[in-house]
N, C-alpha and C. Protein backbone atom coordinates (compact mmCIF):
# COMPACT_ATOMS: atom_id res chain seq x y z
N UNK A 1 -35.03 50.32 23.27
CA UNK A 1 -35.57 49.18 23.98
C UNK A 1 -35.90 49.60 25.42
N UNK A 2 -37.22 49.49 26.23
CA UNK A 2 -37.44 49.75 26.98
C UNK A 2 -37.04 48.57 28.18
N UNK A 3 -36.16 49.36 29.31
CA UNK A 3 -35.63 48.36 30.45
C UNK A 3 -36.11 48.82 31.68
N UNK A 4 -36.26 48.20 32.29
CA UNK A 4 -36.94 48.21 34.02
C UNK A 4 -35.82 47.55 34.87
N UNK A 5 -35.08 48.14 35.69
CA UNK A 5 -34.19 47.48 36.28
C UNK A 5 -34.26 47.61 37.34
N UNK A 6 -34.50 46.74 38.43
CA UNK A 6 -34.78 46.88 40.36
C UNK A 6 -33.74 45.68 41.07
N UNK A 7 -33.96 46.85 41.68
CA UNK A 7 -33.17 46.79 43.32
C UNK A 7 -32.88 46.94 44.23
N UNK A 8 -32.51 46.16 45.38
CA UNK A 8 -32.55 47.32 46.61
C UNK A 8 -33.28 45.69 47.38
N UNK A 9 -33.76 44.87 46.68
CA UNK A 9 -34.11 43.67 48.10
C UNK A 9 -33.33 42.86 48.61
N UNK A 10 -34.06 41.59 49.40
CA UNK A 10 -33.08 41.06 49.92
C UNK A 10 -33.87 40.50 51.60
N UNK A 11 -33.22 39.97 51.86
CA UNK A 11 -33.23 39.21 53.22
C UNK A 11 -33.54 40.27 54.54
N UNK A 12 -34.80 40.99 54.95
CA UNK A 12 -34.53 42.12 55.64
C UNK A 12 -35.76 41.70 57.13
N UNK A 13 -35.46 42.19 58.46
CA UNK A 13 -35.95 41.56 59.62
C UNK A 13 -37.36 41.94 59.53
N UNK A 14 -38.35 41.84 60.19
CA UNK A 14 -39.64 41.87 60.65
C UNK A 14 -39.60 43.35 61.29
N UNK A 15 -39.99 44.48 60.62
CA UNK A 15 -40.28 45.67 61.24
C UNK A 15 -39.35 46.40 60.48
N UNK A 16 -38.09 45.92 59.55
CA UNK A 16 -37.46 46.82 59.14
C UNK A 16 -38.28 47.71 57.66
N UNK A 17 -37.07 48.45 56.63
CA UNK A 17 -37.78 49.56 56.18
C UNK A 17 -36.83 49.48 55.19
N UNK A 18 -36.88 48.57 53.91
CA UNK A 18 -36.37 48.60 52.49
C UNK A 18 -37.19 49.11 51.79
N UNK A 19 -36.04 49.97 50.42
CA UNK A 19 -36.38 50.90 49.83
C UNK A 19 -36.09 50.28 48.59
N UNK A 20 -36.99 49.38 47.80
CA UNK A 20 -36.70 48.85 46.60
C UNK A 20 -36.65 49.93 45.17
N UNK A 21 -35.72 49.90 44.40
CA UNK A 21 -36.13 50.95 43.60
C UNK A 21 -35.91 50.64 42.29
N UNK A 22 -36.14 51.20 41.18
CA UNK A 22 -36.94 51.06 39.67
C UNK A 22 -35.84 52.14 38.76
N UNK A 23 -35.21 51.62 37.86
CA UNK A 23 -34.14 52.70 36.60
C UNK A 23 -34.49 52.44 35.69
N UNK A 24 -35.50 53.18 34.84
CA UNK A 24 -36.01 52.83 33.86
C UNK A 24 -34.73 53.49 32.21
N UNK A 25 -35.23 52.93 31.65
CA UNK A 25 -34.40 53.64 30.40
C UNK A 25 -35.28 52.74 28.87
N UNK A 26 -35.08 53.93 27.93
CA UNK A 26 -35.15 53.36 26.55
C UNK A 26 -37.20 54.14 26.16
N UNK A 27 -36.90 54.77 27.22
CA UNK A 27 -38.41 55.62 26.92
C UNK A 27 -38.33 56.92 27.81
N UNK A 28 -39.39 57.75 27.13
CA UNK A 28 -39.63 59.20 28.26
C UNK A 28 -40.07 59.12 28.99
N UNK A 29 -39.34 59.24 30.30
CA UNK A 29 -39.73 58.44 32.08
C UNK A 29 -41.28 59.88 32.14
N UNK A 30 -41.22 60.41 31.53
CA UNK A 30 -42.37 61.40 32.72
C UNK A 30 -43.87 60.70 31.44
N UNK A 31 -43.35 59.96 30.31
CA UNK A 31 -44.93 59.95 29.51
C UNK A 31 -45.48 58.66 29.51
N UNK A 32 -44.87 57.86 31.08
CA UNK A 32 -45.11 56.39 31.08
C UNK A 32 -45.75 56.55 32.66
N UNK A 33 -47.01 55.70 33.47
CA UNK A 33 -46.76 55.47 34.42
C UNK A 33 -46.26 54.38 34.91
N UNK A 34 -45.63 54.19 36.24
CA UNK A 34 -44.96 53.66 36.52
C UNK A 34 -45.28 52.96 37.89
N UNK A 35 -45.37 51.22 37.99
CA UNK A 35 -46.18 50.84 39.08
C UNK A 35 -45.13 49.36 39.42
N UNK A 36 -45.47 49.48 41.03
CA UNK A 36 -44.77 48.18 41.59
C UNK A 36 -46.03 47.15 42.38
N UNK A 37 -45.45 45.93 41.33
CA UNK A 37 -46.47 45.27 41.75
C UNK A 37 -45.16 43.91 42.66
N UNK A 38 -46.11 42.92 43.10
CA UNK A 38 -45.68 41.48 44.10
C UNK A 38 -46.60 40.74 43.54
N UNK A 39 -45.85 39.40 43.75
CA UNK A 39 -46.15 38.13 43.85
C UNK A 39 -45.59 37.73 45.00
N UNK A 40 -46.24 37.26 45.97
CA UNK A 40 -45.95 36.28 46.98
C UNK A 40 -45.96 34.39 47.10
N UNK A 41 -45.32 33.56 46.71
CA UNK A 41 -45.11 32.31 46.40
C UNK A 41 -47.29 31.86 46.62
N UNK A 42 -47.23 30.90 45.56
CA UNK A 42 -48.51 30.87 46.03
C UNK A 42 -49.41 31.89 45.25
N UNK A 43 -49.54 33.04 45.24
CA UNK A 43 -50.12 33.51 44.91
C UNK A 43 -50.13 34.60 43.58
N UNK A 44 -51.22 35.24 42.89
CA UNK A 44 -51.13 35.74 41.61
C UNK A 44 -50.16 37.27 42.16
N UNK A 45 -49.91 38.30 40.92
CA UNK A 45 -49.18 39.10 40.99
C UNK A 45 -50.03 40.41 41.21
N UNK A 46 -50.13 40.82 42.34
CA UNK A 46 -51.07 41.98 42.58
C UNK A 46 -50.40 43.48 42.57
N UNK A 47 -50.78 44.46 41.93
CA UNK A 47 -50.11 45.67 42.11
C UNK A 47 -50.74 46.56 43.89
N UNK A 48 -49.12 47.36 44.02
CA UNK A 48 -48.92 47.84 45.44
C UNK A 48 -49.24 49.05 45.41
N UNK A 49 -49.07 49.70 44.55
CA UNK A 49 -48.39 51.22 44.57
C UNK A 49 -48.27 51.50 43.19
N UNK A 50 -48.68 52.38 42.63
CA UNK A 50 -48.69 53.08 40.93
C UNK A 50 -48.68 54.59 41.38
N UNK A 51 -47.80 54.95 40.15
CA UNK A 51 -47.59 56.80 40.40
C UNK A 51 -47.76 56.72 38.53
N UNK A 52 -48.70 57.99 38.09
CA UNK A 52 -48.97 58.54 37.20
C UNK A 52 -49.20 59.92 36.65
N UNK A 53 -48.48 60.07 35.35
CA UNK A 53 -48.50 62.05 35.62
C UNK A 53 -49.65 62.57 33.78
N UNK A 54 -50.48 61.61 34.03
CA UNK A 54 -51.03 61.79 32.64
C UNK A 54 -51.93 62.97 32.63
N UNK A 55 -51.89 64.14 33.24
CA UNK A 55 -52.29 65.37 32.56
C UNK A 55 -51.05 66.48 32.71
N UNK A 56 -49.80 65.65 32.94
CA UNK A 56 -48.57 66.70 32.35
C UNK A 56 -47.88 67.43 33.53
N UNK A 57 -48.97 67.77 35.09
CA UNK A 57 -48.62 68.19 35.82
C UNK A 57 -48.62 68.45 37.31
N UNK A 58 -49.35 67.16 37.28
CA UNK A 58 -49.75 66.44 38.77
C UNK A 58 -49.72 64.73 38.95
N UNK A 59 -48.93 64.56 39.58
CA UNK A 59 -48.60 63.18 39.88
C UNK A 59 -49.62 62.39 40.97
N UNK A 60 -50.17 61.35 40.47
CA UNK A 60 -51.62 60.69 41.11
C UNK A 60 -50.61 59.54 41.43
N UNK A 61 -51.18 58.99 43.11
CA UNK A 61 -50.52 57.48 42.97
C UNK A 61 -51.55 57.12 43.57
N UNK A 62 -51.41 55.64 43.43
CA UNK A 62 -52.44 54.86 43.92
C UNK A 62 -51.94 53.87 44.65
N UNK A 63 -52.59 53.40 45.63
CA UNK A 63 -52.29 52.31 46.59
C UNK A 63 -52.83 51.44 47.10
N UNK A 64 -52.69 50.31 46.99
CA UNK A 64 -54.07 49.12 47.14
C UNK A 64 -53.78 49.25 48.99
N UNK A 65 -55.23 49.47 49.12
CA UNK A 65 -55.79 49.80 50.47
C UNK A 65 -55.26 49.16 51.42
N UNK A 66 -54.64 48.15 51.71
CA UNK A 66 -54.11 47.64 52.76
C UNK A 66 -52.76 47.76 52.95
N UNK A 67 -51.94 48.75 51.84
CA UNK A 67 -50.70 49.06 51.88
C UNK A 67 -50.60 50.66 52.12
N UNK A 68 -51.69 51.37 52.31
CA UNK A 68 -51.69 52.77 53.04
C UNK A 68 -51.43 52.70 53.76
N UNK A 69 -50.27 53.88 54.30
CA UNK A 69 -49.61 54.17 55.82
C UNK A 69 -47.96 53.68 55.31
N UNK A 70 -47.85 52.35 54.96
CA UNK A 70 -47.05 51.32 54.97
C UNK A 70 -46.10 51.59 53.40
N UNK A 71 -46.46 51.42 52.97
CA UNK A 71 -45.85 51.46 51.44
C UNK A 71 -45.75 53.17 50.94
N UNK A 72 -44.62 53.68 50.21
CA UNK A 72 -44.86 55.30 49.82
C UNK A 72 -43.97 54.72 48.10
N UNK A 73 -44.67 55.38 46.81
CA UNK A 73 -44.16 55.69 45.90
C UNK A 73 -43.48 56.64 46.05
N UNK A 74 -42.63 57.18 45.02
CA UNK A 74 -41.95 58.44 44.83
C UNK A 74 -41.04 57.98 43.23
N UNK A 75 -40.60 59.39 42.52
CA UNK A 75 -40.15 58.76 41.80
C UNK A 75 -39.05 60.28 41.56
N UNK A 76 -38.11 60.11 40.87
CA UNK A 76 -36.89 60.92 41.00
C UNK A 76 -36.54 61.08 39.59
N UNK A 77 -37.09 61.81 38.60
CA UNK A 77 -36.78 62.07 36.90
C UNK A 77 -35.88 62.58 36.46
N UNK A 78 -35.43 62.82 37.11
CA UNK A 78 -33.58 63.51 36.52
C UNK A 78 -33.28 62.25 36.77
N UNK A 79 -33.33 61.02 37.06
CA UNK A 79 -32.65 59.81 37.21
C UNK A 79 -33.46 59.10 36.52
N UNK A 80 -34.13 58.81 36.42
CA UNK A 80 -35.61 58.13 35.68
C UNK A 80 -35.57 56.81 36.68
N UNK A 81 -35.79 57.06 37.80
CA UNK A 81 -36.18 56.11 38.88
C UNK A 81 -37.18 56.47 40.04
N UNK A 82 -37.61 54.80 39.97
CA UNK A 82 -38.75 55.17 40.79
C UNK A 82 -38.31 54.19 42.46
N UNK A 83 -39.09 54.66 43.65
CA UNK A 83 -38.65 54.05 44.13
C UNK A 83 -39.99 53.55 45.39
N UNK A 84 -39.89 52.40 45.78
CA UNK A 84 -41.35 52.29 47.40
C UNK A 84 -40.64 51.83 47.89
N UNK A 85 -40.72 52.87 49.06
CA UNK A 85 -40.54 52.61 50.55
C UNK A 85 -41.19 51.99 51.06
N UNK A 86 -40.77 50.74 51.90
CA UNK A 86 -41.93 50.12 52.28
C UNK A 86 -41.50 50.30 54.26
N UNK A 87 -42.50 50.72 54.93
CA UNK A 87 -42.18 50.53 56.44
C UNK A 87 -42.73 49.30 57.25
N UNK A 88 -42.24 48.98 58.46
CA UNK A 88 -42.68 48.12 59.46
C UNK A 88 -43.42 46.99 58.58
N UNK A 89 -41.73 46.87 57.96
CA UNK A 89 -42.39 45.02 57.23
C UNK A 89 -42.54 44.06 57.67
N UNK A 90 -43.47 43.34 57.51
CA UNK A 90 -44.76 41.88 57.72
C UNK A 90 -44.18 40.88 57.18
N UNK A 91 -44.09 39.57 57.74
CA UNK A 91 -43.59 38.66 57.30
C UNK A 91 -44.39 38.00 55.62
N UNK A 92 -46.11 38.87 55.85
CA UNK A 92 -46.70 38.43 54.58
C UNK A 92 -45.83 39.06 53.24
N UNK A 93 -45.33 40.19 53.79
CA UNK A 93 -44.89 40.96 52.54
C UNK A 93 -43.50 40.30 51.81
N UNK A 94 -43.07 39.10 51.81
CA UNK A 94 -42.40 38.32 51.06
C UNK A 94 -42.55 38.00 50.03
N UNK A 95 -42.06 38.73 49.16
CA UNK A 95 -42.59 38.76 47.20
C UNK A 95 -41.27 38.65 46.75
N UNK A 96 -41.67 38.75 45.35
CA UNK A 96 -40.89 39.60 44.55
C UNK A 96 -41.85 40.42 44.02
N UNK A 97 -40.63 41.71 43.85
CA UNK A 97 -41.07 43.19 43.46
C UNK A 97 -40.68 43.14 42.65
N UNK A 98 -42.14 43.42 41.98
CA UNK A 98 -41.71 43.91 40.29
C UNK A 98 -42.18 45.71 40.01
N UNK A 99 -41.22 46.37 38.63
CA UNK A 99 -41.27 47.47 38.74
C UNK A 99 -41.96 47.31 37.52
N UNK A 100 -43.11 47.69 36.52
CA UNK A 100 -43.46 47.79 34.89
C UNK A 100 -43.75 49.38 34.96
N UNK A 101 -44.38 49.74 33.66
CA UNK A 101 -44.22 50.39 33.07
C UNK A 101 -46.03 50.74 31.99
N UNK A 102 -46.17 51.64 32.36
CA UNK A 102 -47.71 51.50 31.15
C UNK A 102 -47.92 52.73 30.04
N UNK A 103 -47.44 52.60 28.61
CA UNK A 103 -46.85 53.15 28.21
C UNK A 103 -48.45 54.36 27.88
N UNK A 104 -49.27 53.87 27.90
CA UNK A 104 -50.57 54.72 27.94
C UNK A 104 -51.06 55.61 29.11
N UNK A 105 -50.04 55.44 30.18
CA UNK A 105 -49.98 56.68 31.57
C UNK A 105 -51.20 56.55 31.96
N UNK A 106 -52.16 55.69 32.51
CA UNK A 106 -53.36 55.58 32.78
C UNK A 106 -53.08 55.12 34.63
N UNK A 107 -54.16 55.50 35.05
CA UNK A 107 -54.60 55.89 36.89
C UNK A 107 -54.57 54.93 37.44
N UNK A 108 -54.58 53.57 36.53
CA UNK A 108 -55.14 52.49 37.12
C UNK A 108 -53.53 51.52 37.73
N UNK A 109 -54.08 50.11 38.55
CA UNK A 109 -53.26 49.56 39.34
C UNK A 109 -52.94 48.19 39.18
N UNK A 110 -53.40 47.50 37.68
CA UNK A 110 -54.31 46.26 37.39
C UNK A 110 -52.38 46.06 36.19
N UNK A 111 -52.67 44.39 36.67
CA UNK A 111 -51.66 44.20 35.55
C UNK A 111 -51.70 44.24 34.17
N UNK A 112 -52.98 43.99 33.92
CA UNK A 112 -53.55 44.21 32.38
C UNK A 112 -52.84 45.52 31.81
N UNK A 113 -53.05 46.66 32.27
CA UNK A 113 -52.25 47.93 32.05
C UNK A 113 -51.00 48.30 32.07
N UNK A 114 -50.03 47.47 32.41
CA UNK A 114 -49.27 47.39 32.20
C UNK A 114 -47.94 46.89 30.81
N UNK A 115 -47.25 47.37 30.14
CA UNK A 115 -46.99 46.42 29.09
C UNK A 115 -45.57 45.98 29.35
N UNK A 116 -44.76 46.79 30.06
CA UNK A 116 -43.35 46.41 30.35
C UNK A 116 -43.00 46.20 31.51
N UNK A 117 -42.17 44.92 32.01
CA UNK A 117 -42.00 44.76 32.87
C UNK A 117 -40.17 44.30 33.51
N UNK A 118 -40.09 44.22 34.84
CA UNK A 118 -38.29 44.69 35.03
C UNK A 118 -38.32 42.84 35.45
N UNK A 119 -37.10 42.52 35.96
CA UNK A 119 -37.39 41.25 36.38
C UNK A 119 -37.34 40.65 37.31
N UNK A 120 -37.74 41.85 38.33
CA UNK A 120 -37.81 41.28 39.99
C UNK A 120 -37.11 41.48 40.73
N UNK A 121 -37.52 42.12 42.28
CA UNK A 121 -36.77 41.63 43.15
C UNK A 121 -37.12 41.11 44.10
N UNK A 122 -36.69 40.33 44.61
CA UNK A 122 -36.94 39.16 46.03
C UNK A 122 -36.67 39.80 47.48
N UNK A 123 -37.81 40.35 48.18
CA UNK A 123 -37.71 40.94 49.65
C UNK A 123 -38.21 40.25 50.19
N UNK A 124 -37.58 39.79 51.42
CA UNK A 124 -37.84 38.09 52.03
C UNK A 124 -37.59 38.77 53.40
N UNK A 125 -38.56 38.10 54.40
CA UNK A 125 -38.75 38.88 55.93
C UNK A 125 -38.58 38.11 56.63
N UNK A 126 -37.54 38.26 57.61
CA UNK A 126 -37.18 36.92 58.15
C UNK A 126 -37.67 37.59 59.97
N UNK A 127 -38.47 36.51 60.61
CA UNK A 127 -38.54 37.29 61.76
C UNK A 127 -37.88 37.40 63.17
């Protein structure tokens, strides 16, 4: 059974630097990519940050353009976790973080591509 489990949010100030992170299990962490998307109250669930290793030996991530600089994937496979750093957080950036999973390892950043998903965590910016 494939599980997505995150954590690491929470109640954190205006400028600080949480490191939400992703433990996947119940599949082969290197033949899945692996992407964190948000929902912010209000609004639909947009992906942040995707890391993918679908030709076996180079890891591609992607980052929706207004989270360059700001947001970093990384992911740690002897643990099968993934983790985004996020810096000099914005009071917009109040979501929940979700971690999924796309079991077809494809480049892309779109929820459609995705098939598994963890069940959130809540990073709330208080200023």
């Amino acid at each position: 059974e494939v599980q997505l489990v995150e954590s690491g949010g929470g109640l954190v100030q205006a400028g600080g630097s949480p490191r939400p992170s992703c433990v996947a299990s119940g599949f082969t962490f290197d033949d899945y990519a692996i992407g964190w998307f948000r929902q912010a109250p209000g609004k639909e669930r947009e992906g942040v940050a995707c890391i993918s290793n679908s030709d076996g030996s180079t890891y591609y991530k992607y980052y929706r353009y207004s989270e360059k600089g700001r947001f970093t994937i990384s992911s740690d496979n002897a643990n099968n976790t993934v983790y985004l750093q996020i810096n000099s957080l914005e009071p917009e950036d109040t979501a929940v973080y979700y971690c999924a999973a796309d079991r077809l390892d494809r480049l892309g950043c779109s929820n459609e591509e995705y098939d598994y998903w963890g069940q959130g965590t809540q990073v709330t910016v208080s200023s």
